[in-house]
N, C-alpha and C. Protein backbone atom coordinates (compact mmCIF):
# COMPACT_ATOMS: atom_id res chain seq x y z
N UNK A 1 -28.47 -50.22 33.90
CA UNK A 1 -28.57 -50.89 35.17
C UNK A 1 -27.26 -50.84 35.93
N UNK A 2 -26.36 -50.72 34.97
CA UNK A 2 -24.79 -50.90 35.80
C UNK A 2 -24.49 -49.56 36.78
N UNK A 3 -25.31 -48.59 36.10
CA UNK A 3 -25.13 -47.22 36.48
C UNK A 3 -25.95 -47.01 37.52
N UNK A 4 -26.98 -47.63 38.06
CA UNK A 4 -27.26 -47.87 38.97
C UNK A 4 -27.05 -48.72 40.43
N UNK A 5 -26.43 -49.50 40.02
CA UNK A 5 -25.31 -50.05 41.24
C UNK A 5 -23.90 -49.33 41.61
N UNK A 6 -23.46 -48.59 40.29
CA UNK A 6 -22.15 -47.86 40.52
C UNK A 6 -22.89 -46.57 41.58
N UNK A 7 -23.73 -46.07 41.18
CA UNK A 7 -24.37 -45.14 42.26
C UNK A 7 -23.98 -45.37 43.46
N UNK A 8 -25.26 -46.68 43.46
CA UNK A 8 -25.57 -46.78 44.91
C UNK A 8 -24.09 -47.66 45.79
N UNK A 9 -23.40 -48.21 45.14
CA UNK A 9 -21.80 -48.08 45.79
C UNK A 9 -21.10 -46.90 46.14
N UNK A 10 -21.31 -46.46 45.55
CA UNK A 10 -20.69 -44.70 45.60
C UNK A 10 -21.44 -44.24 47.09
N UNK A 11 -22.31 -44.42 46.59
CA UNK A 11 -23.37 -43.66 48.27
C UNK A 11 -23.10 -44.40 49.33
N UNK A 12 -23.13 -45.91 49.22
CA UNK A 12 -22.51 -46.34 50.08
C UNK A 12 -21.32 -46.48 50.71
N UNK A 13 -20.11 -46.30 50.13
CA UNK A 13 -18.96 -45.80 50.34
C UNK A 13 -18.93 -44.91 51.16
N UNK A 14 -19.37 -43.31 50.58
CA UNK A 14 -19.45 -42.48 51.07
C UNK A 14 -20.22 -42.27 52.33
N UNK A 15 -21.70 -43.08 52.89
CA UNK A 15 -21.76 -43.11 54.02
C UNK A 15 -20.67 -44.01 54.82
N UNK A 16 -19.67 -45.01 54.24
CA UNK A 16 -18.94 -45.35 55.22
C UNK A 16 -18.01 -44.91 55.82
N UNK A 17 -17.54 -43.73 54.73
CA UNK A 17 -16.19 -42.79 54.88
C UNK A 17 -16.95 -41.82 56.18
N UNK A 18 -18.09 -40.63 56.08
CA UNK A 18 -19.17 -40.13 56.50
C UNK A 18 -19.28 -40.40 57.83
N UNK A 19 -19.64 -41.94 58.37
CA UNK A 19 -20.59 -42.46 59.48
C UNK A 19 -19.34 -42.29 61.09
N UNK A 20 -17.91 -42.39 60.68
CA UNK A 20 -16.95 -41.99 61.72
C UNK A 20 -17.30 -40.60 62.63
N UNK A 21 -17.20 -39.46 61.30
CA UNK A 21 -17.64 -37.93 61.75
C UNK A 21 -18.51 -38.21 62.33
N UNK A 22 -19.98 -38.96 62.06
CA UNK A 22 -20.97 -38.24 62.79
C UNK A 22 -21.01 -39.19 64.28
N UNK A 23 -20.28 -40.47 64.91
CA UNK A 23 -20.44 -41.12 65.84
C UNK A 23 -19.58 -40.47 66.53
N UNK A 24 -18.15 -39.60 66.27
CA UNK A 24 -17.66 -38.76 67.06
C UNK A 24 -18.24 -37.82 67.65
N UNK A 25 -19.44 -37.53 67.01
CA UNK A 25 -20.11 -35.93 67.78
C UNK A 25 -20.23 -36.78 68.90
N UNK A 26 -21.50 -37.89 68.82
CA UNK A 26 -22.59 -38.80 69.61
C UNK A 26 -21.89 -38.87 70.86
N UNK A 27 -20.39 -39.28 70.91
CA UNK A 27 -19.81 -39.72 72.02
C UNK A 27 -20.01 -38.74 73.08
N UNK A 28 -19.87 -39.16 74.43
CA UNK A 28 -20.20 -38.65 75.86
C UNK A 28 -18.60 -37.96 75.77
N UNK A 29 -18.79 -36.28 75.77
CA UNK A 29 -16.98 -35.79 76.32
C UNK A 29 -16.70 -36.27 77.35
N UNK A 30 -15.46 -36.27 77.20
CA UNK A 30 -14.81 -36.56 78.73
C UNK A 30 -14.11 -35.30 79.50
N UNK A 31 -14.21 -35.37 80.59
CA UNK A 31 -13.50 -34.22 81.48
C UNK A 31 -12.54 -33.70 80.48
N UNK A 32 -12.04 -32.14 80.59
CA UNK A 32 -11.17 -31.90 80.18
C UNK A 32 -10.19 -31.63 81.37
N UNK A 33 -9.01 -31.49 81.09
CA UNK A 33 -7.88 -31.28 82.22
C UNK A 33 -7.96 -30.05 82.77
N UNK A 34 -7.79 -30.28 84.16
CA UNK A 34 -7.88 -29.14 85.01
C UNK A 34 -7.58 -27.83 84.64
N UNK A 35 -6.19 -27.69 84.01
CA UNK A 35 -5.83 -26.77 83.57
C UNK A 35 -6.60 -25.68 81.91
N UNK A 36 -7.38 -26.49 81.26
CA UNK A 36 -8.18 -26.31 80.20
C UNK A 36 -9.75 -25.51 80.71
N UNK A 37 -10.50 -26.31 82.15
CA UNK A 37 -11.83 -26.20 82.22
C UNK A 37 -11.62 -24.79 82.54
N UNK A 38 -12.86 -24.65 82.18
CA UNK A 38 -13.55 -23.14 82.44
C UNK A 38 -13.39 -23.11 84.06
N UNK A 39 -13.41 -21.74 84.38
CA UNK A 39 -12.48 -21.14 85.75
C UNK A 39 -14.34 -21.10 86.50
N UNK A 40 -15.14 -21.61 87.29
CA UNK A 40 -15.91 -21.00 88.50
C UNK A 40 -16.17 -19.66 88.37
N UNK A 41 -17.44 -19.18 88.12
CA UNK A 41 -17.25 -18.04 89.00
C UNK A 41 -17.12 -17.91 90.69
N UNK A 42 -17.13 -17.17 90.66
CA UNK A 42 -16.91 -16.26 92.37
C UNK A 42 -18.74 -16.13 92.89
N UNK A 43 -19.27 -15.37 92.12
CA UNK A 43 -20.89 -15.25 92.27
C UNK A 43 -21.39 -16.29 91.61
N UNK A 44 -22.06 -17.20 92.31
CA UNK A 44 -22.89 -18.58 92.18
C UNK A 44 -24.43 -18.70 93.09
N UNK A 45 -24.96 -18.00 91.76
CA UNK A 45 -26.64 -18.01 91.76
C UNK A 45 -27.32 -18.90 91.03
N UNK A 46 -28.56 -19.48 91.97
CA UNK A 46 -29.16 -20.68 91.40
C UNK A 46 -29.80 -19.79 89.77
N UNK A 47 -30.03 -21.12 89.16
CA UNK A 47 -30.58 -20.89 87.80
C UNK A 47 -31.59 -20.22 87.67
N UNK A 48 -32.57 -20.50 88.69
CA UNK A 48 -33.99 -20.01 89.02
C UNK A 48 -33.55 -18.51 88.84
N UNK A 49 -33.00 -17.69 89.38
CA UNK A 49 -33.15 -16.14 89.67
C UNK A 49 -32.49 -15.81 88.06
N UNK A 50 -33.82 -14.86 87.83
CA UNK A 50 -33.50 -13.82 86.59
C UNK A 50 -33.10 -12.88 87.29
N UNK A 51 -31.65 -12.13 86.87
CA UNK A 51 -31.12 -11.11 87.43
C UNK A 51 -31.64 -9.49 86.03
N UNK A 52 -31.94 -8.42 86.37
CA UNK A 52 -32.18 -7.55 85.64
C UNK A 52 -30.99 -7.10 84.61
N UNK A 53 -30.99 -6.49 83.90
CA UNK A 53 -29.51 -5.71 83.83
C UNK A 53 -28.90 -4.62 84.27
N UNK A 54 -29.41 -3.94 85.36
CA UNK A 54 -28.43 -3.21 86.24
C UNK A 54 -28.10 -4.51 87.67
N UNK A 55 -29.00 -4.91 87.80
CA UNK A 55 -28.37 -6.52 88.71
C UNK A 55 -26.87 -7.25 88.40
N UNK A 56 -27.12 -7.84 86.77
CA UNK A 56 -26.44 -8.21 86.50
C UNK A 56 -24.75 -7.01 86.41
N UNK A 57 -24.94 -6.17 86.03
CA UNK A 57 -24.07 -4.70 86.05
C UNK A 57 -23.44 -5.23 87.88
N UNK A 58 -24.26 -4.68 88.68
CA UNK A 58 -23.73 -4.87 89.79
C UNK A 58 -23.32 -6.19 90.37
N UNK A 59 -23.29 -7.29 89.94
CA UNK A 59 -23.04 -8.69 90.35
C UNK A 59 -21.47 -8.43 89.25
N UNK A 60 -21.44 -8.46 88.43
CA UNK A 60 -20.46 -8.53 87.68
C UNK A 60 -19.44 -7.48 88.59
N UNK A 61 -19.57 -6.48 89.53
CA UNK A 61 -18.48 -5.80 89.70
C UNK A 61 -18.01 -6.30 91.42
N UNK A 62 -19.31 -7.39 91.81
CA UNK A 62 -18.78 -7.85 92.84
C UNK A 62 -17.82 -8.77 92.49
N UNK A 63 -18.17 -10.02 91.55
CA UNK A 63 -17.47 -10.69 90.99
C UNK A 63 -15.95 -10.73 90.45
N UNK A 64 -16.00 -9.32 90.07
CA UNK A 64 -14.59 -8.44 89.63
C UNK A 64 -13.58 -8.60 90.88
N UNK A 65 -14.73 -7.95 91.86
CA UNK A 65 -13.65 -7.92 92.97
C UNK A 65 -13.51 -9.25 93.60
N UNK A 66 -14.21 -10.00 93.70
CA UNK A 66 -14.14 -11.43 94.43
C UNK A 66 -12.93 -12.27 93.86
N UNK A 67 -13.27 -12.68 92.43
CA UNK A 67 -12.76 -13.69 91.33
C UNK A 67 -11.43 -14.08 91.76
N UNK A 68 -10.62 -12.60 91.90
CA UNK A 68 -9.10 -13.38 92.10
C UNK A 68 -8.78 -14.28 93.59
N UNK A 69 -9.45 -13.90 94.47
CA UNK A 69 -9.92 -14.09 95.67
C UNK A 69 -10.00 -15.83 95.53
N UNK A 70 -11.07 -15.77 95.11
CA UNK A 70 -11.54 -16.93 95.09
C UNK A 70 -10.79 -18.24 94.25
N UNK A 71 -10.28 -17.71 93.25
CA UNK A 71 -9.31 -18.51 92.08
C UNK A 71 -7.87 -18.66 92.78
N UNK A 72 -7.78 -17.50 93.60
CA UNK A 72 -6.31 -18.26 94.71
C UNK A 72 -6.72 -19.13 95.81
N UNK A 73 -7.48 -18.97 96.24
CA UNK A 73 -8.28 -20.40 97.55
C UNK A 73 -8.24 -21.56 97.18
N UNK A 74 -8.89 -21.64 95.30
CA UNK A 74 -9.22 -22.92 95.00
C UNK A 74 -8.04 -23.83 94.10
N UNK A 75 -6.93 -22.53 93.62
CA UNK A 75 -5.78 -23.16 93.38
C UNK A 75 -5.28 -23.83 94.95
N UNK A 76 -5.06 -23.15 96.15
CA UNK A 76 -4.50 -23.59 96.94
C UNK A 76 -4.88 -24.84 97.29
N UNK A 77 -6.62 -24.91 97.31
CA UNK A 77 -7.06 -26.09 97.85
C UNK A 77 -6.40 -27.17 96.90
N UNK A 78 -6.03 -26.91 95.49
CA UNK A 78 -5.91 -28.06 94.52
C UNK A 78 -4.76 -28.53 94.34
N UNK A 79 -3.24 -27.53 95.27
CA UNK A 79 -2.37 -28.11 95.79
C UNK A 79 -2.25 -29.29 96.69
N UNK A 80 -3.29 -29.25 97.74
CA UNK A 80 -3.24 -30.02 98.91
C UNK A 80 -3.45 -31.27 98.46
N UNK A 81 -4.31 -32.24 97.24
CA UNK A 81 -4.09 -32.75 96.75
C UNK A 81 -3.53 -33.40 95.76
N UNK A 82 -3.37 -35.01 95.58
CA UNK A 82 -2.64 -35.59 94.42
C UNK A 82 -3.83 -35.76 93.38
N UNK A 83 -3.38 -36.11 91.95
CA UNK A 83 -4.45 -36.30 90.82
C UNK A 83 -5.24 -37.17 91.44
N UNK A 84 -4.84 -38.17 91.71
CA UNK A 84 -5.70 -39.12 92.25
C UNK A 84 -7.20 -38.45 92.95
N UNK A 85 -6.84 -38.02 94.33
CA UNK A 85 -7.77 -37.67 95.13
C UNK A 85 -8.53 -36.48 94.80
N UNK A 86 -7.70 -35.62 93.63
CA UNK A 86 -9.09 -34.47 92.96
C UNK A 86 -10.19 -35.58 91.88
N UNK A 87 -9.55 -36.79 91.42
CA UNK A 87 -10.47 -36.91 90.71
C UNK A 87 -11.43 -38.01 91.49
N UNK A 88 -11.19 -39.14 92.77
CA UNK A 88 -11.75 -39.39 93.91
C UNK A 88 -12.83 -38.06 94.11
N UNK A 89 -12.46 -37.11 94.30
CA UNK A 89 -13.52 -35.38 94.53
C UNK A 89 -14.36 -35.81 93.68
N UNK A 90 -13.69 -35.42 92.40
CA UNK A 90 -14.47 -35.23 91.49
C UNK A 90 -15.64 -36.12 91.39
N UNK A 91 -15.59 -37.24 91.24
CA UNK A 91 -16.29 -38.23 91.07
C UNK A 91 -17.16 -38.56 92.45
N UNK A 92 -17.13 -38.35 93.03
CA UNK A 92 -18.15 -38.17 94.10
C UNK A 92 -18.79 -36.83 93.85
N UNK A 93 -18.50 -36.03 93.57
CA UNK A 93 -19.53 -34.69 93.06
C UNK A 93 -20.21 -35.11 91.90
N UNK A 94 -19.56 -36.01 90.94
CA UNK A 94 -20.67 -36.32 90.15
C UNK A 94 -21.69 -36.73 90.34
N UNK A 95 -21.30 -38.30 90.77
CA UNK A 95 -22.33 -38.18 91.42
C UNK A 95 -23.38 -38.33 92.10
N UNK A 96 -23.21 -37.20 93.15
CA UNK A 96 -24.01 -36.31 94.15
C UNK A 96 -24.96 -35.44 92.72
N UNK A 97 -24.25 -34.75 92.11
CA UNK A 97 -24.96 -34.55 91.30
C UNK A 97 -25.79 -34.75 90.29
N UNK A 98 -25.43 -36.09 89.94
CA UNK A 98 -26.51 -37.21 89.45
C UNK A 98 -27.80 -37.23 89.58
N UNK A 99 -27.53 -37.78 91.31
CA UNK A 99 -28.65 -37.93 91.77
C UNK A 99 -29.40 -36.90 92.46
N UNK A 100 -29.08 -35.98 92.56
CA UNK A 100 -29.49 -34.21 92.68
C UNK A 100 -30.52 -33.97 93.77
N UNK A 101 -31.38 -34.59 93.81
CA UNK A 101 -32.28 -34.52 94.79
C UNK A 101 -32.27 -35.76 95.99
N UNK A 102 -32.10 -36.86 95.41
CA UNK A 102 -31.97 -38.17 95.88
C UNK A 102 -30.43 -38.00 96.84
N UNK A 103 -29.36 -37.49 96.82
CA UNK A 103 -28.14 -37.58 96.71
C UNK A 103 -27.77 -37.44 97.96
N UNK A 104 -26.65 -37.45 98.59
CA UNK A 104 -26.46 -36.60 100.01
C UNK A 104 -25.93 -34.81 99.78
N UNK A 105 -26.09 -34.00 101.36
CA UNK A 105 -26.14 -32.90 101.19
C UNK A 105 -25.35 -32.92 102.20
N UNK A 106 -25.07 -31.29 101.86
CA UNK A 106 -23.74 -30.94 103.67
C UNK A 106 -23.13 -31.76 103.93
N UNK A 107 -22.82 -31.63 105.41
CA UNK A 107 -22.38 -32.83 105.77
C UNK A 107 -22.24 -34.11 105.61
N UNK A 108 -23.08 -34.34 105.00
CA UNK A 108 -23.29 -36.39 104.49
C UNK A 108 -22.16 -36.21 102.94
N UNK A 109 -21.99 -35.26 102.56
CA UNK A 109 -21.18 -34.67 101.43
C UNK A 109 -20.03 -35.16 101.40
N UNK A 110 -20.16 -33.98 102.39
CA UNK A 110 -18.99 -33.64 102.64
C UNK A 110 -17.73 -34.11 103.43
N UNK A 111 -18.89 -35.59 104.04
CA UNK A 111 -17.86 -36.69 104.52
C UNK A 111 -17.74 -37.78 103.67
N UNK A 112 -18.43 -37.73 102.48
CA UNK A 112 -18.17 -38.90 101.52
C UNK A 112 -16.98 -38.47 100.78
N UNK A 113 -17.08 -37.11 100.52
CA UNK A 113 -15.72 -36.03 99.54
C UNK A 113 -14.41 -36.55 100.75
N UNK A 114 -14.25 -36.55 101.99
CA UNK A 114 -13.26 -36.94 102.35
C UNK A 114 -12.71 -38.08 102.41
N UNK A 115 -13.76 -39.06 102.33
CA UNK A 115 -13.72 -40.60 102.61
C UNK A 115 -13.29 -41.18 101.21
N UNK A 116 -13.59 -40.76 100.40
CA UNK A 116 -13.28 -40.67 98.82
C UNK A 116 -11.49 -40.74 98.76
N UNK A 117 -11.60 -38.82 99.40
CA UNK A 117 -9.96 -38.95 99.16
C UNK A 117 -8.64 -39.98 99.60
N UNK A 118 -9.10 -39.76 100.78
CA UNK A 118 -8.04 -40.58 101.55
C UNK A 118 -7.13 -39.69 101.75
N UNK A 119 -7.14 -38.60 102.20
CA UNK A 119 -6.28 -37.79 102.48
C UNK A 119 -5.49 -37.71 103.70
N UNK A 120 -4.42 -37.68 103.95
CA UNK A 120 -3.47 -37.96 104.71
C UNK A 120 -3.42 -37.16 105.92
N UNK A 121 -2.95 -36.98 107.31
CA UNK A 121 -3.53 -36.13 108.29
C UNK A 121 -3.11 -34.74 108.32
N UNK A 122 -1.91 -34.46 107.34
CA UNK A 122 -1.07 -33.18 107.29
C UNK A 122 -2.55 -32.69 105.68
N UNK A 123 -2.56 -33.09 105.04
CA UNK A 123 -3.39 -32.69 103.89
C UNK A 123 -5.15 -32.90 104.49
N UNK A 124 -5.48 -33.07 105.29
CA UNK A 124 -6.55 -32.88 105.63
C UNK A 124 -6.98 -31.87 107.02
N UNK A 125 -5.62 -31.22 107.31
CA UNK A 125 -5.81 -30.43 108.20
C UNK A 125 -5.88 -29.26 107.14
N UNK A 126 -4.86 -29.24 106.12
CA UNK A 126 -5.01 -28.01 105.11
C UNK A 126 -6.11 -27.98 104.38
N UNK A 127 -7.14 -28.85 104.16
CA UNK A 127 -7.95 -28.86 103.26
C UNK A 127 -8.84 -28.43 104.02
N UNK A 128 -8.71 -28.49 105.30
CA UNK A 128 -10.11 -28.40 105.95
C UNK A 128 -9.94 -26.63 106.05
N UNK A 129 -8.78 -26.44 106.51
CA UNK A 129 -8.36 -24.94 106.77
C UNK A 129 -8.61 -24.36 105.40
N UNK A 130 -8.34 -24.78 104.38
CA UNK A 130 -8.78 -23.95 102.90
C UNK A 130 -9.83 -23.69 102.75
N UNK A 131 -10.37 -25.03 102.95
CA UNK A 131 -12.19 -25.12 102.63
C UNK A 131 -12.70 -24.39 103.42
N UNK A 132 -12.77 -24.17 104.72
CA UNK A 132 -13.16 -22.98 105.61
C UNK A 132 -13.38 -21.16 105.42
N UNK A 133 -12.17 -21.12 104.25
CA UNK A 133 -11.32 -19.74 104.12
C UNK A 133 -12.56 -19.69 102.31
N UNK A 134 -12.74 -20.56 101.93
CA UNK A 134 -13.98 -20.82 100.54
C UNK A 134 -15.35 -20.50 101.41
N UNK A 135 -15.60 -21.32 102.18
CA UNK A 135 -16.81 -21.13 102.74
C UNK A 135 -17.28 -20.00 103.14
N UNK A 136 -16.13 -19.00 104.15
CA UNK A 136 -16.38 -18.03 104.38
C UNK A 136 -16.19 -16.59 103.48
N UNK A 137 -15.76 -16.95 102.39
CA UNK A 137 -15.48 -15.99 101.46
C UNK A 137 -16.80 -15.96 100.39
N UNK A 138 -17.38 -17.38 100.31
CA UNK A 138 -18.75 -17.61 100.07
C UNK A 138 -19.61 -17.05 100.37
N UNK A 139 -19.55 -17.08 101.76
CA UNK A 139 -20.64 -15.94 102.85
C UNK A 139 -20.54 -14.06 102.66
N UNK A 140 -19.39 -14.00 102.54
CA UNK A 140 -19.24 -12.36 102.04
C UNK A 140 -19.54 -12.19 101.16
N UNK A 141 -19.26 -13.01 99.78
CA UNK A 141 -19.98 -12.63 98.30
C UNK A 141 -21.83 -12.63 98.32
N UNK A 142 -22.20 -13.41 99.33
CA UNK A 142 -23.63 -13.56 98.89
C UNK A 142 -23.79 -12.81 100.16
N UNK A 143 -23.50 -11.70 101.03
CA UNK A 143 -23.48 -10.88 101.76
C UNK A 143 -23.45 -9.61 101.35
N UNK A 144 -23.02 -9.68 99.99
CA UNK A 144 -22.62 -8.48 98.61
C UNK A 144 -23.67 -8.02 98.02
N UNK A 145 -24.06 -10.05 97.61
CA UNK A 145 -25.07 -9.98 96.17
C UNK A 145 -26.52 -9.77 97.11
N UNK A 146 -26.76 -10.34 98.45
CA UNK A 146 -28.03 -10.35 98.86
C UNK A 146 -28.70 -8.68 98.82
N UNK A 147 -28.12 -8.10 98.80
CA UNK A 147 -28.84 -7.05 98.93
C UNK A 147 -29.32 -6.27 97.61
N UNK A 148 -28.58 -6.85 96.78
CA UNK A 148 -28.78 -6.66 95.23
C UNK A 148 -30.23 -7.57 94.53
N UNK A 149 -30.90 -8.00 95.15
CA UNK A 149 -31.66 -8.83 94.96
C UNK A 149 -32.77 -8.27 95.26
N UNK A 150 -34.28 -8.99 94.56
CA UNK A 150 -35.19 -8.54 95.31
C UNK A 150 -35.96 -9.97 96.03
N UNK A 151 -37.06 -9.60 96.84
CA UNK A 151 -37.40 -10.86 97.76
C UNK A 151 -37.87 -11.92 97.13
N UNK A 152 -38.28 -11.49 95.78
CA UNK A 152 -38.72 -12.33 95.30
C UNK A 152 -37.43 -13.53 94.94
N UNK A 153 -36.55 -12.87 94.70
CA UNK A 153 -35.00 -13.84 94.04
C UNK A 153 -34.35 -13.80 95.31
N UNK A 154 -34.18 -13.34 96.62
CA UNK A 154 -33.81 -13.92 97.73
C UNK A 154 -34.53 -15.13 98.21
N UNK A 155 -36.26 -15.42 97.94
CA UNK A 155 -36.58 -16.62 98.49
C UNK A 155 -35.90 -17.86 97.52
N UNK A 156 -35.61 -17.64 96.74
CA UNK A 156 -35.06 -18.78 95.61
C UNK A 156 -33.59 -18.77 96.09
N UNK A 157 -33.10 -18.20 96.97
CA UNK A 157 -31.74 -18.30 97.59
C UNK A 157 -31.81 -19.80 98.47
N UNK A 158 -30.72 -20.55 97.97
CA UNK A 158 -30.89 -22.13 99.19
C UNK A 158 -30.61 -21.46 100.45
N UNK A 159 -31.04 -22.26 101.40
CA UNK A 159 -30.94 -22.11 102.93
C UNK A 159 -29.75 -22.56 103.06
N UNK A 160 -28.89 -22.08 103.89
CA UNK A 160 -27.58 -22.63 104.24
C UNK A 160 -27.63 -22.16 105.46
N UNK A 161 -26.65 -23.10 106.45
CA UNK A 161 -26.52 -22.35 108.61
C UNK A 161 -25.41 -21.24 108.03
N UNK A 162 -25.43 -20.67 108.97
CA UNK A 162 -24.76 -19.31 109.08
C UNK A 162 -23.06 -19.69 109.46
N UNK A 163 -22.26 -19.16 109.19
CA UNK A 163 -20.71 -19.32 109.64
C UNK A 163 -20.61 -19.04 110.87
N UNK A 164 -19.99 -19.61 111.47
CA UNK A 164 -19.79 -19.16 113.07
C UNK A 164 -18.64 -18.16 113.08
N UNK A 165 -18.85 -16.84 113.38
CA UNK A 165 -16.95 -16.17 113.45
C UNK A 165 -17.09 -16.29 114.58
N UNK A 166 -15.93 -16.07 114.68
CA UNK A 166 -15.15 -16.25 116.03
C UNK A 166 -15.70 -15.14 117.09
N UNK A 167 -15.99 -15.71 118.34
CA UNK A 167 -16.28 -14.61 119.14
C UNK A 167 -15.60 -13.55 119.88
N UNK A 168 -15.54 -12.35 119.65
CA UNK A 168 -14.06 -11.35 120.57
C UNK A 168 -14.39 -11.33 121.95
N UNK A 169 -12.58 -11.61 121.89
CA UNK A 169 -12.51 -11.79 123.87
C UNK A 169 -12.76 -10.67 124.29
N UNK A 170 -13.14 -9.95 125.25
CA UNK A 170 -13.68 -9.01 126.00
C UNK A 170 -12.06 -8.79 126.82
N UNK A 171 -11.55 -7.14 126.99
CA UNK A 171 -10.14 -7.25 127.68
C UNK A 171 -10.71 -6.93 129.33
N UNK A 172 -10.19 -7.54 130.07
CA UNK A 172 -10.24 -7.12 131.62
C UNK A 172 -8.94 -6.44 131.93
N UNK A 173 -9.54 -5.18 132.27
CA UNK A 173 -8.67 -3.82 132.96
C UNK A 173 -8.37 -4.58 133.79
């Protein structure tokens, strides 16, 4: 009988030593630091579209060319702010993304992302000028990829308004 309580102490022990490891998995991660997270791609296609593999072949070499492009914009943009106000960002993209459907869009966004920051009038003239120089570099990549697509995976493309460029002055002789 003794050998039966020495057991089941033993087992119990051992789930107490045990039960730490496995409540560490359970826990919710937390952000990792900016400098750690995985880098964005450049080409950002909804989940919905199965790309083929000569698709994928050709998205990957737009991407090639985009990536550095795009990874210097979004370092710049991440100058213009202090920790504070990327993680103010951040946390309003969460979430927006939370609530995913329910959430605000565009504009309603994109004035909560500022209202969040509190960004100062010299750092919100640059942010706006960065974010502009993203947006429109946005528009050329999926100006790349659209044609790489077929209609069926262009209708699964979100609707977005078009960029306004700038209109050329006309010269008078």
């Amino acid at each position: 009988m003794t050998k039966f309580w020495k057991c089941l102490l033993s087992l119990a022990v051992a789930a107490f030593l045990i039960a730490p490891a496995f409540a560490e998995d359970a826990k919710p991660k937390k952000n990792r630091p900016t400098a750690t997270r995985k880098e964005q791609p450049a080409v950002q296609l909804p989940k919905e579209i199965t790309l083929t593999d000569e698709q994928k072949t050709k998205v990957a070499e737009v991407e090639k060319e985009y990536a550095p492009k795009m990874k210097e914009l979004r370092e710049k943009l991440d100058k213009v702010m202090t920790e504070e106000q990327k993680k103010a960002r951040l946390d309003v993209m969460k979430e927006h993304r939370e609530k995913e459907k329910d959430g605000k869009k565009g504009k309603e966004l994109a004035q909560a992302i500022k209202e969040a920051m509190k960004l100062s009038e010299e750092q919100q003239k640059r942010y706006d000028e960065t974010n502009k120089q993203i947006v429109t570099l946005r528009h050329e990549i999926l100006d790349k990829v659209r044609p790489l697509l077929s209609e069926e995976q262009k209708a699964k493309l979100p609707k977005r308004p078009e960029v306004k460029k700038p209109k050329e002055k006309k010269k008078v002789d």
